[in-house]
N, C-alpha and C. Protein backbone atom coordinates (compact mmCIF):
# COMPACT_ATOMS: atom_id res chain seq x y z
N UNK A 1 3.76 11.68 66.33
CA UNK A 1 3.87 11.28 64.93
C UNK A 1 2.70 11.88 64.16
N UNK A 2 2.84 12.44 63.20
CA UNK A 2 2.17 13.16 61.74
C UNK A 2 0.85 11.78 61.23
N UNK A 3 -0.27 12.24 61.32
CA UNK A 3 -1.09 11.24 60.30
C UNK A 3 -0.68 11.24 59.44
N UNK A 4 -0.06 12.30 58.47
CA UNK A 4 0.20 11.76 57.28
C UNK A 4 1.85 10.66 57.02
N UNK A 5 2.22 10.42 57.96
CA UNK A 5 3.11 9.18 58.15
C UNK A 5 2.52 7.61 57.84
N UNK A 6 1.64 7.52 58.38
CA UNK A 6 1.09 6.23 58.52
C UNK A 6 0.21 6.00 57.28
N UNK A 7 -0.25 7.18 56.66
CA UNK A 7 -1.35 6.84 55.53
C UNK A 7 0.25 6.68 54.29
N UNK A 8 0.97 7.53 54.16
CA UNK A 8 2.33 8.04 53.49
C UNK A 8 2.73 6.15 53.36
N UNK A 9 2.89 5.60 54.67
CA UNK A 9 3.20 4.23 54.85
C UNK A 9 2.41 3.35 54.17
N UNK A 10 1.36 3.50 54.44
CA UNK A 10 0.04 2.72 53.44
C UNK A 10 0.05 2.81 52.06
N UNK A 11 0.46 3.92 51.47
CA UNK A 11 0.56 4.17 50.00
C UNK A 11 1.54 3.25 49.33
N UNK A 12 2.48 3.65 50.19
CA UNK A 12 3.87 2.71 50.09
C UNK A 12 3.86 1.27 49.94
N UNK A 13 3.49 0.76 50.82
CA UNK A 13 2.89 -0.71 51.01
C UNK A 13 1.97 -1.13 49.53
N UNK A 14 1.20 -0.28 49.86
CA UNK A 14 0.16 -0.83 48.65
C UNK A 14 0.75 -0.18 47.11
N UNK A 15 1.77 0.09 46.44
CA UNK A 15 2.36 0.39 45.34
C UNK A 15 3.21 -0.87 45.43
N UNK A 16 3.73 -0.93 46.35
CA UNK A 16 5.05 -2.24 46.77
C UNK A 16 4.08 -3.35 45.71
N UNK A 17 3.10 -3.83 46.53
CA UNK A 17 2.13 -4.92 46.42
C UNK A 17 1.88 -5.30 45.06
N UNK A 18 1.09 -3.80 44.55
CA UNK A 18 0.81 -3.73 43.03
C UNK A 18 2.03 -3.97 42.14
N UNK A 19 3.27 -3.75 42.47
CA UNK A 19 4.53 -3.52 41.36
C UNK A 19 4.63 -5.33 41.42
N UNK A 20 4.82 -5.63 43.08
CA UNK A 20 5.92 -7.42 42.96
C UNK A 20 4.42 -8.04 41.94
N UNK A 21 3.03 -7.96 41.97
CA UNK A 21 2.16 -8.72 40.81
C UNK A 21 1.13 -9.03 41.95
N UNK A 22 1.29 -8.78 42.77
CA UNK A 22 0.32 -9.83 44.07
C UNK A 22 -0.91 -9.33 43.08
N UNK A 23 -1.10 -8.36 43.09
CA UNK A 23 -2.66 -8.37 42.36
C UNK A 23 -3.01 -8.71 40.99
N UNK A 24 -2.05 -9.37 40.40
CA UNK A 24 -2.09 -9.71 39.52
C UNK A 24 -3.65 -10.80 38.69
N UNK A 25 -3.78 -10.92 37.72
CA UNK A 25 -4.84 -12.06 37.58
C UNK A 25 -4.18 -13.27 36.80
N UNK A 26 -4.57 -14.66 36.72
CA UNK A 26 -4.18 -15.92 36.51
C UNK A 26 -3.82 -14.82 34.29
N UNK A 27 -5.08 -14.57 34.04
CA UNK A 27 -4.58 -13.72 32.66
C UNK A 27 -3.63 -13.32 32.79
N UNK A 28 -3.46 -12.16 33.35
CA UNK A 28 -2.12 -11.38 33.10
C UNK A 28 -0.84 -12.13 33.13
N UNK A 29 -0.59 -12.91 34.26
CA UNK A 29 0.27 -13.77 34.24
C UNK A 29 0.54 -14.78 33.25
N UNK A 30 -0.63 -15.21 32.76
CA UNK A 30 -0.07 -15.67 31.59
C UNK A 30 0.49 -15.08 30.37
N UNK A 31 -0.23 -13.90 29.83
CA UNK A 31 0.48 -12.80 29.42
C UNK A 31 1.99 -12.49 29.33
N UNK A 32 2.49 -12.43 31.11
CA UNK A 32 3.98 -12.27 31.26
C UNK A 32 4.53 -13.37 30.56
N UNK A 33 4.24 -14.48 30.23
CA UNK A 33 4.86 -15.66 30.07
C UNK A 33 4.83 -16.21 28.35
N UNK A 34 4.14 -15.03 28.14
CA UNK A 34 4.38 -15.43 26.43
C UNK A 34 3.04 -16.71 25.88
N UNK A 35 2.09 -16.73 26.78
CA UNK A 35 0.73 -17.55 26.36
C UNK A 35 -0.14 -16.46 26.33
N UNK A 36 -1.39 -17.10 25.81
CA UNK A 36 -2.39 -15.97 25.24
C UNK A 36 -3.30 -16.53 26.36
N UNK A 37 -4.00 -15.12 27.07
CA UNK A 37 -4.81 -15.26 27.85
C UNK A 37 -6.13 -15.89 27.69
N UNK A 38 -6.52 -16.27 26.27
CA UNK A 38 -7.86 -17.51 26.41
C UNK A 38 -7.42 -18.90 26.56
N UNK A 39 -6.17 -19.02 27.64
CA UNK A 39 -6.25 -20.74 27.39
C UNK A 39 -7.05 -21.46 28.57
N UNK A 40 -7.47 -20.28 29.41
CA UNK A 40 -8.36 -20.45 30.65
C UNK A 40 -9.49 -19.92 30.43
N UNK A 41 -10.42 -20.30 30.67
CA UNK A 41 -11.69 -19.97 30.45
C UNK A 41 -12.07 -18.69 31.47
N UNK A 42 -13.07 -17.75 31.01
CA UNK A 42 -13.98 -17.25 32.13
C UNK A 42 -14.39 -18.16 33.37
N UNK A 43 -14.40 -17.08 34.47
CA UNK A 43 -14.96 -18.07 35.43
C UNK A 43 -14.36 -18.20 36.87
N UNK A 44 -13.15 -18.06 36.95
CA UNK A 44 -12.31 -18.85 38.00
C UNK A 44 -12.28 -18.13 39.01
N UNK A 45 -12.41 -18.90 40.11
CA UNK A 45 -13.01 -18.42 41.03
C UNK A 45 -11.60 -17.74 42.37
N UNK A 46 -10.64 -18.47 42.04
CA UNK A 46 -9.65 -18.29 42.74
C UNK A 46 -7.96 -19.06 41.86
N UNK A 47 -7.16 -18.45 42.53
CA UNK A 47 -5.80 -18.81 41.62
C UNK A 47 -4.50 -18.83 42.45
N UNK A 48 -3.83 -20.08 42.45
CA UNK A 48 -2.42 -20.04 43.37
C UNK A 48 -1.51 -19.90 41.83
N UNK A 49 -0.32 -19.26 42.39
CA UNK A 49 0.73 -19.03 41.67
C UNK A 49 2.40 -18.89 42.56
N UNK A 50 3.40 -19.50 42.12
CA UNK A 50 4.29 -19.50 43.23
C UNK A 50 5.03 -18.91 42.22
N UNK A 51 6.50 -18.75 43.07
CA UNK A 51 7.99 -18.60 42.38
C UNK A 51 8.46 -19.46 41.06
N UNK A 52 7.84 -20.88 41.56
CA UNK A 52 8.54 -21.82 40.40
C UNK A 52 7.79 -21.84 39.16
N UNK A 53 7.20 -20.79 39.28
CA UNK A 53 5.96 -20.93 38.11
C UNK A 53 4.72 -21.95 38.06
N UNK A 54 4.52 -22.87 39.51
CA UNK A 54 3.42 -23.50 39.66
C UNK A 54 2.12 -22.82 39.48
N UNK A 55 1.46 -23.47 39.27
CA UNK A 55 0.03 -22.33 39.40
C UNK A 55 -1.15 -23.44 39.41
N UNK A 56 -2.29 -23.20 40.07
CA UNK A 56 -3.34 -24.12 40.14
C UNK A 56 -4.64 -22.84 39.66
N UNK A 57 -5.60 -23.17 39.34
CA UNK A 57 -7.24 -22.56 39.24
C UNK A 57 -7.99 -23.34 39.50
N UNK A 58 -9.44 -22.70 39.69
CA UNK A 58 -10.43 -23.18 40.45
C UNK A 58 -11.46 -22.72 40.01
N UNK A 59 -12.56 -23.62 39.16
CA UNK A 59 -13.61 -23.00 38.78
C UNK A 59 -14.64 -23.74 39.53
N UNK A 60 -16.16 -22.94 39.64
CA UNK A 60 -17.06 -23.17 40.65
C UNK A 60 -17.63 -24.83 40.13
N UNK A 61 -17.44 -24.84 38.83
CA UNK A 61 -18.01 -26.22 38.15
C UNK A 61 -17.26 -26.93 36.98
N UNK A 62 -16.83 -27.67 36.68
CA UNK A 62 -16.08 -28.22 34.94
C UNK A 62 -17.00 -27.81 34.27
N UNK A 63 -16.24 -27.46 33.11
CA UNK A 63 -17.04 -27.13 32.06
C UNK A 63 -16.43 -26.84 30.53
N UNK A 64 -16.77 -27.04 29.50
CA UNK A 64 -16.52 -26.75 27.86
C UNK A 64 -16.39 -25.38 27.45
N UNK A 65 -15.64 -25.51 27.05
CA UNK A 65 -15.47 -24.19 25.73
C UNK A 65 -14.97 -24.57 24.65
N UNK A 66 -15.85 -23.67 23.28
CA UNK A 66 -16.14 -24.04 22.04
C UNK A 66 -15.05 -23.49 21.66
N UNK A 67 -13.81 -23.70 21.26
CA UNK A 67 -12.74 -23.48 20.31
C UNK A 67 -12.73 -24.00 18.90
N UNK A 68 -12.33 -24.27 18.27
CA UNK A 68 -12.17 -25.22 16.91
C UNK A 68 -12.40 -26.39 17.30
N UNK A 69 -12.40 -26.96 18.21
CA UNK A 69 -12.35 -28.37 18.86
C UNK A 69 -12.92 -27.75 20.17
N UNK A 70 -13.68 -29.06 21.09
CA UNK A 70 -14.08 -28.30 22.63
C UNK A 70 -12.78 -28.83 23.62
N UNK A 71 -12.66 -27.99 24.57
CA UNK A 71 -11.74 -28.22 25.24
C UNK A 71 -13.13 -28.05 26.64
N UNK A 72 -12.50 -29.53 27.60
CA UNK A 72 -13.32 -29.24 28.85
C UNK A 72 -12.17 -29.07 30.05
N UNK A 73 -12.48 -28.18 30.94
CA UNK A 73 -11.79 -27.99 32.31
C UNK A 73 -12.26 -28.58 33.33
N UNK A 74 -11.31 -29.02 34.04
CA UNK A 74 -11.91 -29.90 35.05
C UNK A 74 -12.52 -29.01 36.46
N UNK A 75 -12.74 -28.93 37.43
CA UNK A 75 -13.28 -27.76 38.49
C UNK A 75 -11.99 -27.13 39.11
N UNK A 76 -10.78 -28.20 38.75
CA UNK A 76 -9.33 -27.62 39.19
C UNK A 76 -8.47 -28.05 38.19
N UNK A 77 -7.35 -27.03 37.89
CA UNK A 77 -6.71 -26.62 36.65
C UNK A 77 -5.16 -26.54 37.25
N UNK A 78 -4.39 -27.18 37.19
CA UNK A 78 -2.87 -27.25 37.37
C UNK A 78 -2.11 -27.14 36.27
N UNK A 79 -0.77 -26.67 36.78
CA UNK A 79 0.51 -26.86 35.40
C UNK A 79 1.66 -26.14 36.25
N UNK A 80 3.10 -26.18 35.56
CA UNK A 80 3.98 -25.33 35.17
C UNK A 80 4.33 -24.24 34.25
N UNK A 81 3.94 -22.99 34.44
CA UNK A 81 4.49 -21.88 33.72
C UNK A 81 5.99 -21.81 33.55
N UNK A 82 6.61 -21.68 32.00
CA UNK A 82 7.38 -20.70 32.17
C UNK A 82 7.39 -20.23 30.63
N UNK A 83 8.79 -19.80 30.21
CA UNK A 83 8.51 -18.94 28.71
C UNK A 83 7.67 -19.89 27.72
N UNK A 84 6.62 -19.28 27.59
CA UNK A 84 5.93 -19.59 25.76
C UNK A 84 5.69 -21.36 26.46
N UNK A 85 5.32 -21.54 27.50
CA UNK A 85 4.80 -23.29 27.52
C UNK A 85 4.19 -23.65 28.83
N UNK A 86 3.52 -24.21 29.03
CA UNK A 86 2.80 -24.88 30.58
C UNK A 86 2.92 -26.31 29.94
N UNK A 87 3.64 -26.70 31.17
CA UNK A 87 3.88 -28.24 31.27
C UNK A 87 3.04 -28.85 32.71
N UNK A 88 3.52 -30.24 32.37
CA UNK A 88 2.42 -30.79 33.92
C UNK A 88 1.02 -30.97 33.69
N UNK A 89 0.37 -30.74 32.56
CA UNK A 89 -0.80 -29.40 32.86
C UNK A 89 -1.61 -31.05 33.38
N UNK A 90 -2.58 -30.69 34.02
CA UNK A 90 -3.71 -31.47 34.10
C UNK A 90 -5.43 -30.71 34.38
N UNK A 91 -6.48 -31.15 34.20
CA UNK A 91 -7.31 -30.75 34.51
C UNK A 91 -8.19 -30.11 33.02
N UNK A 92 -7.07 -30.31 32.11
CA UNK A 92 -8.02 -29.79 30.94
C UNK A 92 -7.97 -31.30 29.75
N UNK A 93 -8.99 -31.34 29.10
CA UNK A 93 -8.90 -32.15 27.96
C UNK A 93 -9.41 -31.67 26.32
N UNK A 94 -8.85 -32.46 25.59
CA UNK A 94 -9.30 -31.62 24.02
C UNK A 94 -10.14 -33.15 23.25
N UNK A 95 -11.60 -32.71 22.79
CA UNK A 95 -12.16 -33.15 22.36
C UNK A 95 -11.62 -33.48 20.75
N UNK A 96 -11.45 -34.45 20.07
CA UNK A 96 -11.61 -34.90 18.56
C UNK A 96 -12.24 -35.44 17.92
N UNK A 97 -12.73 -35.36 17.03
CA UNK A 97 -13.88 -36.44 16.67
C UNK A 97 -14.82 -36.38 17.93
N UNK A 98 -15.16 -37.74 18.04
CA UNK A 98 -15.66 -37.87 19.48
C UNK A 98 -14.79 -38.58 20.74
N UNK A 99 -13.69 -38.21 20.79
CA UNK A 99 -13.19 -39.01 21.99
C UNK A 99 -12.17 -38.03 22.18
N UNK A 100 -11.95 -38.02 23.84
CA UNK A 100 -11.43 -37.15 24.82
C UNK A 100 -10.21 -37.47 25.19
N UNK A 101 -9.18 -36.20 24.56
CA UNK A 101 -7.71 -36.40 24.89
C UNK A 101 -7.34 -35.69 25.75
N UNK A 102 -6.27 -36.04 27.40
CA UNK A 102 -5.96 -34.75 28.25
C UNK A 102 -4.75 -34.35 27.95
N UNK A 103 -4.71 -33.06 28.07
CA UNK A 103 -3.53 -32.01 27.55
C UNK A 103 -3.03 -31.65 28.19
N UNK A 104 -1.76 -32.41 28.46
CA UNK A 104 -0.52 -32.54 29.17
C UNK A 104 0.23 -31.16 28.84
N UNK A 105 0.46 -30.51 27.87
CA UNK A 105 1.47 -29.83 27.41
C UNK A 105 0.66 -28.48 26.26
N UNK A 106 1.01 -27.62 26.29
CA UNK A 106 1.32 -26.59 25.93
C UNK A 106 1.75 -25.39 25.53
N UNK A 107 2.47 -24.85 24.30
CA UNK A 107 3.59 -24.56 24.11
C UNK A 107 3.58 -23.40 23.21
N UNK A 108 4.12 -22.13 22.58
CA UNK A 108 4.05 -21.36 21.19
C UNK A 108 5.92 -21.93 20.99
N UNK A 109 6.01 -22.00 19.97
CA UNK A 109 7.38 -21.92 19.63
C UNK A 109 7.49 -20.55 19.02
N UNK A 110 7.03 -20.24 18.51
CA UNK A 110 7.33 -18.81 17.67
C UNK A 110 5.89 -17.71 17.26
N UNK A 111 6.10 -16.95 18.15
CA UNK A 111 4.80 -16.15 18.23
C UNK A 111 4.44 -15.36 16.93
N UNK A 112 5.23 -14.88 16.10
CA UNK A 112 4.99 -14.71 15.34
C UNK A 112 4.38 -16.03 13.64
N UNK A 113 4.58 -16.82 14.41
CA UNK A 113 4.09 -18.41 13.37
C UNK A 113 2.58 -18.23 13.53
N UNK A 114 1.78 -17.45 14.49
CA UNK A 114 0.31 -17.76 14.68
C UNK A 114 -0.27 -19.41 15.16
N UNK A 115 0.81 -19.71 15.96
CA UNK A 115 0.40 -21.02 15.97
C UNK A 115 0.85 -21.62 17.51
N UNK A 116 -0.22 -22.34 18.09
CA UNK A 116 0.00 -22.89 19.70
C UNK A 116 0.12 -24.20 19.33
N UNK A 117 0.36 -25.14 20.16
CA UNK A 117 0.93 -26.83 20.16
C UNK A 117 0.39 -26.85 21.55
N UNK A 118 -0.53 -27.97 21.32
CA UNK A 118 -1.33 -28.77 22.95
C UNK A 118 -0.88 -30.49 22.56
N UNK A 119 -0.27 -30.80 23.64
CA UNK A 119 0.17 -32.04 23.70
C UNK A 119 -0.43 -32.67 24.69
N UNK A 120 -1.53 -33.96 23.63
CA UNK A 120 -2.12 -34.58 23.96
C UNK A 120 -1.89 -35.86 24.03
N UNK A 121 -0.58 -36.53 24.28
CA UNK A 121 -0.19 -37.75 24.28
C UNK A 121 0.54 -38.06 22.93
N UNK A 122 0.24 -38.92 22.35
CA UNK A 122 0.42 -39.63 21.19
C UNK A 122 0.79 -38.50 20.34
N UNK A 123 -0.01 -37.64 20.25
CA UNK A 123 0.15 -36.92 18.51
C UNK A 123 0.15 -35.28 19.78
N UNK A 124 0.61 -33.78 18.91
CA UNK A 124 0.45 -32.87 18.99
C UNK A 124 -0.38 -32.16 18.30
N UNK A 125 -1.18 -31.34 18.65
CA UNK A 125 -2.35 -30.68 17.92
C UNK A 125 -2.13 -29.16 17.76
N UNK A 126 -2.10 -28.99 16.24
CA UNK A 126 -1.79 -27.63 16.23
C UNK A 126 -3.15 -26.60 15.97
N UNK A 127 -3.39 -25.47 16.52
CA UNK A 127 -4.32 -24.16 16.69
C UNK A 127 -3.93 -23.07 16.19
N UNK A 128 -4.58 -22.33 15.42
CA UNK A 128 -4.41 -20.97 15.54
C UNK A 128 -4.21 -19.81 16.68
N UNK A 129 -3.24 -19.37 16.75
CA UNK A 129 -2.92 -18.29 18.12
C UNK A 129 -4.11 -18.23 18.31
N UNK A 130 -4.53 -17.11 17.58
CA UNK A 130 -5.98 -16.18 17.46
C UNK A 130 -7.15 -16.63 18.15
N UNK A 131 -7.31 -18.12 18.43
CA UNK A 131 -8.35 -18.24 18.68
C UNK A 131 -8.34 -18.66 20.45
N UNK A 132 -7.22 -18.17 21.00
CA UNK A 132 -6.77 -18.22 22.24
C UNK A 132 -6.64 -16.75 23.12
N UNK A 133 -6.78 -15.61 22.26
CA UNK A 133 -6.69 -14.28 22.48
C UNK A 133 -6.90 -13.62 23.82
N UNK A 134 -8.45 -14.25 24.28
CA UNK A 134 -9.41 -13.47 25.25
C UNK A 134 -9.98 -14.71 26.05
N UNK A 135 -10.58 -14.66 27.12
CA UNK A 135 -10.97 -15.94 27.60
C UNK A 135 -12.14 -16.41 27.37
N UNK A 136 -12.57 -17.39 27.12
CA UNK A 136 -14.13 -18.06 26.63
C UNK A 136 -14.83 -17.51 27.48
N UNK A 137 -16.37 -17.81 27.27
CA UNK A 137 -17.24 -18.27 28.29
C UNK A 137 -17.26 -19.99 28.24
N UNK A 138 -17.55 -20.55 29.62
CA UNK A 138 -17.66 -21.76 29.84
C UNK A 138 -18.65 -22.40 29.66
N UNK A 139 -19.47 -23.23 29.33
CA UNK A 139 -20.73 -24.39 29.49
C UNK A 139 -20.18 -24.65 30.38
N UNK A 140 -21.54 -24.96 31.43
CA UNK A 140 -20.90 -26.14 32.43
C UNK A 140 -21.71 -27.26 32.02
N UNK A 141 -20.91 -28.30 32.80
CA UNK A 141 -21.10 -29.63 32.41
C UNK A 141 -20.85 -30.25 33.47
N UNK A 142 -21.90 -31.50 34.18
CA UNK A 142 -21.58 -32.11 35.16
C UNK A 142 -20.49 -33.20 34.75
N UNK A 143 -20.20 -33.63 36.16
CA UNK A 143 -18.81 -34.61 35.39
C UNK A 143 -19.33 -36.32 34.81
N UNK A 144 -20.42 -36.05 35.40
CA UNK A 144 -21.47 -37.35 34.83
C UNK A 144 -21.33 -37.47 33.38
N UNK A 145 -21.76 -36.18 32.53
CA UNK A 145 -21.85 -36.03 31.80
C UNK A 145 -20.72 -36.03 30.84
N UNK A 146 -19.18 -35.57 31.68
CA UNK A 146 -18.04 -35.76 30.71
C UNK A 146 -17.88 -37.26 30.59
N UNK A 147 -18.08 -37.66 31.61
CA UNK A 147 -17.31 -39.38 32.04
C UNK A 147 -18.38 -39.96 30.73
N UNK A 148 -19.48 -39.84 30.45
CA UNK A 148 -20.83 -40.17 29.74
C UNK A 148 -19.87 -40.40 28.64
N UNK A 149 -19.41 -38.76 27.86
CA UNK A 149 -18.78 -38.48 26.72
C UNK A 149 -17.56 -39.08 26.66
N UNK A 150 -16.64 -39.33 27.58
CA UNK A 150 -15.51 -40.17 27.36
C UNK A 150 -16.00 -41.54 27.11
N UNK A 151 -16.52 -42.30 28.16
CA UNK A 151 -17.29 -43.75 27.57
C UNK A 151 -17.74 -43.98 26.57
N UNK A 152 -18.29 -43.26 25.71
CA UNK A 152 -19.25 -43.21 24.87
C UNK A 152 -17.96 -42.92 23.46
N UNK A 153 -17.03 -42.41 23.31
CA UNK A 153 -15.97 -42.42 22.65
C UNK A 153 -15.25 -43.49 22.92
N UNK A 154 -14.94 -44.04 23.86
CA UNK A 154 -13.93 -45.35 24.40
C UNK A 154 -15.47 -46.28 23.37
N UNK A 155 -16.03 -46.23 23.38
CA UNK A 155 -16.72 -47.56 23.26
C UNK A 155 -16.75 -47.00 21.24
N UNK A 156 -17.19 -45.98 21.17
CA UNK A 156 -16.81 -45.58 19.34
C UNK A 156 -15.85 -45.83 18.90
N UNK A 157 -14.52 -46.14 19.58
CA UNK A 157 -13.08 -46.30 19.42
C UNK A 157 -13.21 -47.71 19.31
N UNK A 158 -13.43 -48.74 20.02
CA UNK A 158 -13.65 -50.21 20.60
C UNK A 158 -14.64 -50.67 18.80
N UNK A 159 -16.07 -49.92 18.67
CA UNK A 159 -16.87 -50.64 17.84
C UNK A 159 -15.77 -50.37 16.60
N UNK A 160 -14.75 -49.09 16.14
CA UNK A 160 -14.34 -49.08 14.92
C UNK A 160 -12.74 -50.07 15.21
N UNK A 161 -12.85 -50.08 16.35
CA UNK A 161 -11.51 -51.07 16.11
C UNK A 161 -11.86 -52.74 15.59
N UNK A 162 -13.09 -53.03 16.26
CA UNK A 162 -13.44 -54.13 15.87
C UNK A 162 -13.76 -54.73 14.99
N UNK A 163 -14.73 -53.40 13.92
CA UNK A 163 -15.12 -53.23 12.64
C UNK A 163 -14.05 -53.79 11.55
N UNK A 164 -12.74 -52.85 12.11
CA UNK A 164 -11.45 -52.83 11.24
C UNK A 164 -11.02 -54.07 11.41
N UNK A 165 -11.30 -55.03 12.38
CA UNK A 165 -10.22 -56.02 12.60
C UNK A 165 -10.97 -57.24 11.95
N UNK A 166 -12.01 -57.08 11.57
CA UNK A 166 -13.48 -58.00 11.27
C UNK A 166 -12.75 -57.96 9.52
N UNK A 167 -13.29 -56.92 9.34
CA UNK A 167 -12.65 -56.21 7.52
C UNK A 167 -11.50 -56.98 7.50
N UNK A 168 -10.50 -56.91 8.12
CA UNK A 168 -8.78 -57.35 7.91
C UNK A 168 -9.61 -59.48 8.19
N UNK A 169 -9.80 -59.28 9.06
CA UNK A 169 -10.09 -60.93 9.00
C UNK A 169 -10.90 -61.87 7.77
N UNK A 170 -11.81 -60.55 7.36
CA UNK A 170 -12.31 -61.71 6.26
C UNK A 170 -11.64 -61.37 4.66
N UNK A 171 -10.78 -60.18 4.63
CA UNK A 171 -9.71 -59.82 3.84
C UNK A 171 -9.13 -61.41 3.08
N UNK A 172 -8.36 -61.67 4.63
CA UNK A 172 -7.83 -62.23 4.81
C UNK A 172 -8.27 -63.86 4.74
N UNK A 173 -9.00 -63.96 4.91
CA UNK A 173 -10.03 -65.45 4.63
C UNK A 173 -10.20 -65.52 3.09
N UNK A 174 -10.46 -64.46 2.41
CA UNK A 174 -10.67 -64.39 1.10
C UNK A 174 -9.53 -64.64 0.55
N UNK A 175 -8.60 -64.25 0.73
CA UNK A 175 -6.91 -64.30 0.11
C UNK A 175 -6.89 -66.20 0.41
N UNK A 176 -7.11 -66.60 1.67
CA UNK A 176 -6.51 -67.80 2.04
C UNK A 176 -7.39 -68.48 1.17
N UNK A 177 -8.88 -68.68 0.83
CA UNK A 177 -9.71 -69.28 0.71
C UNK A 177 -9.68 -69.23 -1.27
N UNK A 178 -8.76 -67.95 -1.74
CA UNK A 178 -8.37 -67.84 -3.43
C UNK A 178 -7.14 -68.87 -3.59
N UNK A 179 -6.53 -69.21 -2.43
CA UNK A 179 -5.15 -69.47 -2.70
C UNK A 179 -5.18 -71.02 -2.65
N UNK A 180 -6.33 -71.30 -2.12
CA UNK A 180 -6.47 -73.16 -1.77
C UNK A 180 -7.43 -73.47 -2.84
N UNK A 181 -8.35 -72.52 -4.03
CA UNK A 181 -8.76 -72.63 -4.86
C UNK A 181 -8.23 -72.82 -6.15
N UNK A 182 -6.88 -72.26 -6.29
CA UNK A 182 -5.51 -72.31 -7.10
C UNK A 182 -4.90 -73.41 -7.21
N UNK A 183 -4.78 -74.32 -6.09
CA UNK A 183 -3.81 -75.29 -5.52
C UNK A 183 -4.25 -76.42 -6.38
């Protein structure tokens, strides 16, 4: 047999490889799928991707990136790919104000609208494409420190709920307390 058979074979193999995506990156793939490659941060250290469009990432630490709002990643990043949406998602959350929503869902309806949809429970939050383009750099952040920032919002949430319910109670004392003055 010819050396140049076996190398001839090797070429082969490794074009095969490159065409089915194996070398693909967690970017590009998102790319194929009609999302903009900054919805993952710089960083990741490794990436599963199957047939069904599962896909997991793996960054060395959680960490923030400064968008219009901060979005933090957790050290592992899950979802469902398929056209223009990742569902499932877990592992990322979107900062508001000060309190931390996780973003279940992500979606473009119409690429030409300039506009992404992250579904964060309750309400949907709309973004500019644009600012999803390229991938961040990350802050890292220990998770001490997120759990810190979620508490610390759960309890800002708690003092203005209480505030509000204080306001409505003596509202309300005042109304009762005009109305037995009338009588």
């Amino acid at each position: 047999m010819s050396p140049l058979i076996p190398s001839l074979l090797l070429h082969i193999i490794a074009i095969v490889v490159v065409v089915n995506g194996e070398n693909s990156t967690i970017y590009e793939i998102l790319k194929d799928h009609g999302l903009p490659m900054g919805l993952l941060p710089k960083g990741i250290t490794r990436f599963d991707f199957d047939g069904t469009g599962r896909f997991e990432v793996h960054l060395d630490q959680a960490c923030n990136a400064q968008f219009e709002s901060v979005l933090h990643y957790d050290m592992n990043v899950s979802g469902t790919l398929s056209c223009k949406k990742i569902e499932e998602l877990s592992g990322v959350s979107a900062q508001e104000l000060f309190l931390w929503f996780q973003v279940k869902g992500i979606w473009v309806d119409v690429p030409s609208s300039g506009v992404i949809h992250f579904d964060v429970g309750l309400v949907y939050k709309q973004y500019p494409l644009s600012m999803f383009e390229t991938p961040k750099d990350c802050m890292v952040v220990g998770d001490s420190e997120f759990v810190d920032s979620i508490r610390d919002g759960k309890l800002l949430a708690e003092a203005i709920a209480k505030r509000q319910s204080a306001n409505l109670r003596n509202e309300l004392d005042r109304e009762s307390l005009g109305r037995n003055q009338m009588q």
